[in-house]
N, C-alpha and C. Protein backbone atom coordinates (compact mmCIF):
# COMPACT_ATOMS: atom_id res chain seq x y z
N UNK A 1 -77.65 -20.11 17.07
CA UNK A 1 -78.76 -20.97 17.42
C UNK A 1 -78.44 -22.42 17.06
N UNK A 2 -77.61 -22.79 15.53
CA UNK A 2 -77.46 -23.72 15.24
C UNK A 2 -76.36 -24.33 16.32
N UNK A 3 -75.64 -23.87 16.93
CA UNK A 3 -74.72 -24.54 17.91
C UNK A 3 -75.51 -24.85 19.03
N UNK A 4 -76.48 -24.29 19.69
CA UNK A 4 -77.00 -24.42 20.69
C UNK A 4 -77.78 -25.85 20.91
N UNK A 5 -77.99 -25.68 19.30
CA UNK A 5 -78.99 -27.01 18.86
C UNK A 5 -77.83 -28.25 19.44
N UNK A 6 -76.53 -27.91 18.97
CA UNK A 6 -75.85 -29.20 18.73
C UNK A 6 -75.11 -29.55 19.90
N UNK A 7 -74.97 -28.44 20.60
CA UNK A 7 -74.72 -28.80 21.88
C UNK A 7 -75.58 -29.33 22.93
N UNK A 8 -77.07 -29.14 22.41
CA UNK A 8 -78.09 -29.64 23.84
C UNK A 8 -77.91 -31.10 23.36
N UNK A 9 -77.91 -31.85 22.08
CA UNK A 9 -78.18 -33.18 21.32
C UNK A 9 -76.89 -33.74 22.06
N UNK A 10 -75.83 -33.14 21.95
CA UNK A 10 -74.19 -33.66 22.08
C UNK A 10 -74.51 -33.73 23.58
N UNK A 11 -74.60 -33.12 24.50
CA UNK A 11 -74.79 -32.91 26.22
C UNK A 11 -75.77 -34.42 26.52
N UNK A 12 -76.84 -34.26 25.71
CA UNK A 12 -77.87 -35.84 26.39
C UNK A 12 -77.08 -36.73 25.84
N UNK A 13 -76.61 -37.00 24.81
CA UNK A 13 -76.30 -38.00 24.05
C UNK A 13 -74.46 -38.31 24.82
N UNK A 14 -73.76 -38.24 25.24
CA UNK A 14 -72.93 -38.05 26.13
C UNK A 14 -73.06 -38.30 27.22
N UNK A 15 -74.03 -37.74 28.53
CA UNK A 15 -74.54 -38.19 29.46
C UNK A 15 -75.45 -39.48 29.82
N UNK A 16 -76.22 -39.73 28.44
CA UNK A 16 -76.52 -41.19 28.63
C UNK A 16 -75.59 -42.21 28.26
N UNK A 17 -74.60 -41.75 27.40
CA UNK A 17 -73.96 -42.96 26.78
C UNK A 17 -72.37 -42.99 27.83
N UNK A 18 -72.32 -42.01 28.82
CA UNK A 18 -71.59 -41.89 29.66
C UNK A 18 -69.82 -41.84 29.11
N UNK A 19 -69.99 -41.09 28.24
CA UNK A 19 -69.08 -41.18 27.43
C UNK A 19 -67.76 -40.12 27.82
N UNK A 20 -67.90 -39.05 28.67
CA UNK A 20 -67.44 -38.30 29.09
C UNK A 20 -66.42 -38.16 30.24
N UNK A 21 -65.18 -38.20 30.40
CA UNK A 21 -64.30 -38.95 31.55
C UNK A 21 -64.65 -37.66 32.03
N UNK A 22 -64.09 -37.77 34.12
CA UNK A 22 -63.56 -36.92 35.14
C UNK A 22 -62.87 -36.34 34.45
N UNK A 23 -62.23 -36.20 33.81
CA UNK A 23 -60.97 -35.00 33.29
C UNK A 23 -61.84 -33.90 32.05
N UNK A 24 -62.55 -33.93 31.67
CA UNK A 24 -63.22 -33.27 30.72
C UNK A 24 -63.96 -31.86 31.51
N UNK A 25 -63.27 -30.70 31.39
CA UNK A 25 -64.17 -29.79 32.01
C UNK A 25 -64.60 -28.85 31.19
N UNK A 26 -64.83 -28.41 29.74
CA UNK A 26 -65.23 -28.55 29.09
C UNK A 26 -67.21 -28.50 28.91
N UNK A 27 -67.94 -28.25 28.77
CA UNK A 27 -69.33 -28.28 28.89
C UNK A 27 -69.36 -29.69 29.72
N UNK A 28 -69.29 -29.64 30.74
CA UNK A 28 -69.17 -30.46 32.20
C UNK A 28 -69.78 -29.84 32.85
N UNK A 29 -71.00 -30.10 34.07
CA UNK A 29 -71.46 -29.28 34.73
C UNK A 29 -70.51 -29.12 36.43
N UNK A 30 -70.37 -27.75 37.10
CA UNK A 30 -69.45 -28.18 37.92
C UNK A 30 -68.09 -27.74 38.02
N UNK A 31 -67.82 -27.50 36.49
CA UNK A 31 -66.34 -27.12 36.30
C UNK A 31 -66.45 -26.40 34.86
N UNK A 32 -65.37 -25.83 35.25
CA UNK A 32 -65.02 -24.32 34.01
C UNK A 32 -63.81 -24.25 33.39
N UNK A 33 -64.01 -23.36 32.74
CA UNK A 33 -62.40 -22.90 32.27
C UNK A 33 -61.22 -22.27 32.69
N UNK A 34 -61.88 -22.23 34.40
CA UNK A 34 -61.23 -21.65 35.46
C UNK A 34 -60.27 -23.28 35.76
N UNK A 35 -61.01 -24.24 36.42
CA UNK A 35 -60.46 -25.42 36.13
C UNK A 35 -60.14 -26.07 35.88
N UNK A 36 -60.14 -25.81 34.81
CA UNK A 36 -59.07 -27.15 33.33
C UNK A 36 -57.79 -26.50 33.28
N UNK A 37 -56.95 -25.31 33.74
CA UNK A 37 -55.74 -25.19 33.27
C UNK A 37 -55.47 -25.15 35.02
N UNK A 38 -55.98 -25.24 36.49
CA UNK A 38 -55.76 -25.34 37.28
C UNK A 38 -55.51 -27.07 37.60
N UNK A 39 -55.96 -27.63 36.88
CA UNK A 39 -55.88 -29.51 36.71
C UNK A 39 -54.65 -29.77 36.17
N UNK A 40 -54.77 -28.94 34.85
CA UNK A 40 -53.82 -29.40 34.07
C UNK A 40 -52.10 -28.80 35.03
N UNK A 41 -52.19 -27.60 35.13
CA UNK A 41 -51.09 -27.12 35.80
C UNK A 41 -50.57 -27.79 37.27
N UNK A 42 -51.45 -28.48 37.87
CA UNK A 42 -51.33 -29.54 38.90
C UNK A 42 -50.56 -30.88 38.41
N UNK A 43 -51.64 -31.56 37.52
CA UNK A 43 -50.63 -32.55 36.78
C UNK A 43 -49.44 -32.40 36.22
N UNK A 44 -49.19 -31.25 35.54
CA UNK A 44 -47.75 -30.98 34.82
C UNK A 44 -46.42 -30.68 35.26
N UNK A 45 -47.03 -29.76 37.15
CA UNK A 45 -46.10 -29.74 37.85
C UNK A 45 -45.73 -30.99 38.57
N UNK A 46 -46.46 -32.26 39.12
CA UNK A 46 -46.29 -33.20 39.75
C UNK A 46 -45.24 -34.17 38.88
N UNK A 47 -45.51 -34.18 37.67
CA UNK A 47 -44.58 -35.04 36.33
C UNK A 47 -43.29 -33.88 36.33
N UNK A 48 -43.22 -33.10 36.85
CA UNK A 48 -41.97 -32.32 36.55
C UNK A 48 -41.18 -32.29 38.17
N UNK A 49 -41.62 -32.46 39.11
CA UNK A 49 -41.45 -32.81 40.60
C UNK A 49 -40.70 -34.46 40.59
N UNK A 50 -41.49 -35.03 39.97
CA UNK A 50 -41.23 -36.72 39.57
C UNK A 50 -39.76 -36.75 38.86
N UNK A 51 -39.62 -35.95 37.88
CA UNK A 51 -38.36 -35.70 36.89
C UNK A 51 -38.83 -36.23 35.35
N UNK A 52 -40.40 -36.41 35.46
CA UNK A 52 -40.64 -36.83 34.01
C UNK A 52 -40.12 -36.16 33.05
N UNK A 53 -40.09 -36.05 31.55
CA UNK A 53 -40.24 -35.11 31.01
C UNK A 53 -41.56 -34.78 30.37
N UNK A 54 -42.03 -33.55 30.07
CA UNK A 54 -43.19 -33.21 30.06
C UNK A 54 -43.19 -32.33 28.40
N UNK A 55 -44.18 -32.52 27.68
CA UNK A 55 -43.85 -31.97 26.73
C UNK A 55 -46.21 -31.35 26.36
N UNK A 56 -45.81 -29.99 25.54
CA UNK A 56 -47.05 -29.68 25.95
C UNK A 56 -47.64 -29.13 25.11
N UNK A 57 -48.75 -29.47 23.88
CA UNK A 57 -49.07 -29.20 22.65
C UNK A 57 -50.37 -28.28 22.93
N UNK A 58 -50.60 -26.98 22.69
CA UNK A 58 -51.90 -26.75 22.32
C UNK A 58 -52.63 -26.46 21.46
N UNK A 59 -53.83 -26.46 20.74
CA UNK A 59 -54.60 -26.65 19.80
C UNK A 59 -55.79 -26.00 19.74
N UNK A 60 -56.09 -24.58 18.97
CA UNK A 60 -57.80 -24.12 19.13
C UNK A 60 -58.23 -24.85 17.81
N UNK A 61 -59.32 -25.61 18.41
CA UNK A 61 -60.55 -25.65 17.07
C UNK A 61 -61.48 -24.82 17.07
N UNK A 62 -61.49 -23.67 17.70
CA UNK A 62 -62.70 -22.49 17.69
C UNK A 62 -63.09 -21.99 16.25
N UNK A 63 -61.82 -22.33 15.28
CA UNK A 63 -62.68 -21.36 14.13
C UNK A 63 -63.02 -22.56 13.08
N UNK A 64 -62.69 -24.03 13.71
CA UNK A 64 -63.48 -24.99 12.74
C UNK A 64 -64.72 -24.85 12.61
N UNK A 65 -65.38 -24.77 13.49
CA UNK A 65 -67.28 -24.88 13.84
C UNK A 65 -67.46 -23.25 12.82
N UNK A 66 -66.83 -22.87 12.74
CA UNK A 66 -67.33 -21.22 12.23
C UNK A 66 -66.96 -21.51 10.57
N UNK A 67 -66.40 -22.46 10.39
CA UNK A 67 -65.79 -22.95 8.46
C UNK A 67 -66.72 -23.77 8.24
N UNK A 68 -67.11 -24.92 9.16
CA UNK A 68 -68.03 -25.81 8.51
C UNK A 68 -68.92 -25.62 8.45
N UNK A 69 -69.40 -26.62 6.85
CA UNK A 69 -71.12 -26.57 6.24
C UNK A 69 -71.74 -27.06 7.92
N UNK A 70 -72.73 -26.74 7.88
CA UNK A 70 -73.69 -26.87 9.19
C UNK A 70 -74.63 -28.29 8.31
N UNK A 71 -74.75 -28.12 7.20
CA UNK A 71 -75.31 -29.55 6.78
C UNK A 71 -74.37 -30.56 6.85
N UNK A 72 -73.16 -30.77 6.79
CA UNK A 72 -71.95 -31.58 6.91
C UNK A 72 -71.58 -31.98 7.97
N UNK A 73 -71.65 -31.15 8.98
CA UNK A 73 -71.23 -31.27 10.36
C UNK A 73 -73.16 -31.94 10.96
N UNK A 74 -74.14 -31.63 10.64
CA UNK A 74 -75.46 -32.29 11.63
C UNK A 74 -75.14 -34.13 10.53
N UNK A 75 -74.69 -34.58 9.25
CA UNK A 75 -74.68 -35.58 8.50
C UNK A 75 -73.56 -36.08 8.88
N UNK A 76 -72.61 -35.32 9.93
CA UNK A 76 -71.64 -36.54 10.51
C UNK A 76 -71.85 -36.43 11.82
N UNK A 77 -73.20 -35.68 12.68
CA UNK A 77 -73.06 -36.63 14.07
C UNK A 77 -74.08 -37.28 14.07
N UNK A 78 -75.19 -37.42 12.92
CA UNK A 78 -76.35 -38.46 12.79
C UNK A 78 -75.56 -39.83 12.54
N UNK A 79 -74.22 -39.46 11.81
CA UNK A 79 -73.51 -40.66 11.66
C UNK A 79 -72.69 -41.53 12.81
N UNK A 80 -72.58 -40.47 14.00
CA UNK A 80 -72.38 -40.88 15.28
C UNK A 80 -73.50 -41.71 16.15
N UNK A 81 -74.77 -41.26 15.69
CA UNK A 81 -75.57 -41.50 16.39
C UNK A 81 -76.20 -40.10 17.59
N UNK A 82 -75.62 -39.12 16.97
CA UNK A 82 -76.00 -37.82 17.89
C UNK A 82 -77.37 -37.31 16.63
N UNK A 83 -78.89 -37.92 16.61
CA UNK A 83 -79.60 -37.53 15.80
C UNK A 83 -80.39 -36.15 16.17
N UNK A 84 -80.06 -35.01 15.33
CA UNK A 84 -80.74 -33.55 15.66
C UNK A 84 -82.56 -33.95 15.44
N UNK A 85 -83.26 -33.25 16.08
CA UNK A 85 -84.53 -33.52 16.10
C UNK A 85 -85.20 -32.13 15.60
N UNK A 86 -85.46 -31.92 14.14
CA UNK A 86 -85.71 -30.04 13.50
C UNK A 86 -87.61 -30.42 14.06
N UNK A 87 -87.44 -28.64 14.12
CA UNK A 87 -89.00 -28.41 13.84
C UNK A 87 -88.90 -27.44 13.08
C-alpha cells in the first residue's frame, strides 16, 4: 500500500514538473516492459551497425525499496519536493 502511495505522489509530481524524458518506459503510460528492451535493443544494434563500441551495464534496485525505512525514504522525497498527503 505504502508503494502505491508513493508512486501515485511520484506519477503527478513528474507529470507536472515534466520531468520525465521519451525514453523512460518505466511507469509511462503507453509503454511497458515489453518496450524498453525492444528500444534499447534497437539503439544498441544501430551503434554496433555504425562500428561504435557499445558497452552495457545492468542494475536491479528492486530489493532497495524492500530494505528501506519507509520513514526515510517519504523524509527524502518531501525533501525533493514529492510531499505524501496521510490520512
Amino acid at each position: 500500500m505504502m508503494e502505491q502511495l508513493i508512486l501515485g505522489v511520484i506519477n503527478k509530481h513528474v507529470e507536472e514538473k515534466e520531468v520525465i524524458g521519451s525514453g523512460q518506459h518505466g511507469f509511462t503510460k503507453g509503454k511497458s516492459c515489453l518496450t524498453n528492451p525492444i528500444a534499447f535493443y534497437d539503439g544498441m544494434t544501430s551503434w554496433v551497425d555504425e562500428g561504435r563500441a557499445v558497452d552495457v551495464v545492468y542494475l536491479d534496485f528492486s530489493k532497495a525499496f524492500d530494505t528501506i525505512s519507509h520513514n526515510i525514504l517519504v523524509s527524502k522525497l518531501r525533501k525533493c519536493g514529492l510531499v505524501l498527503i496521510s490520512g
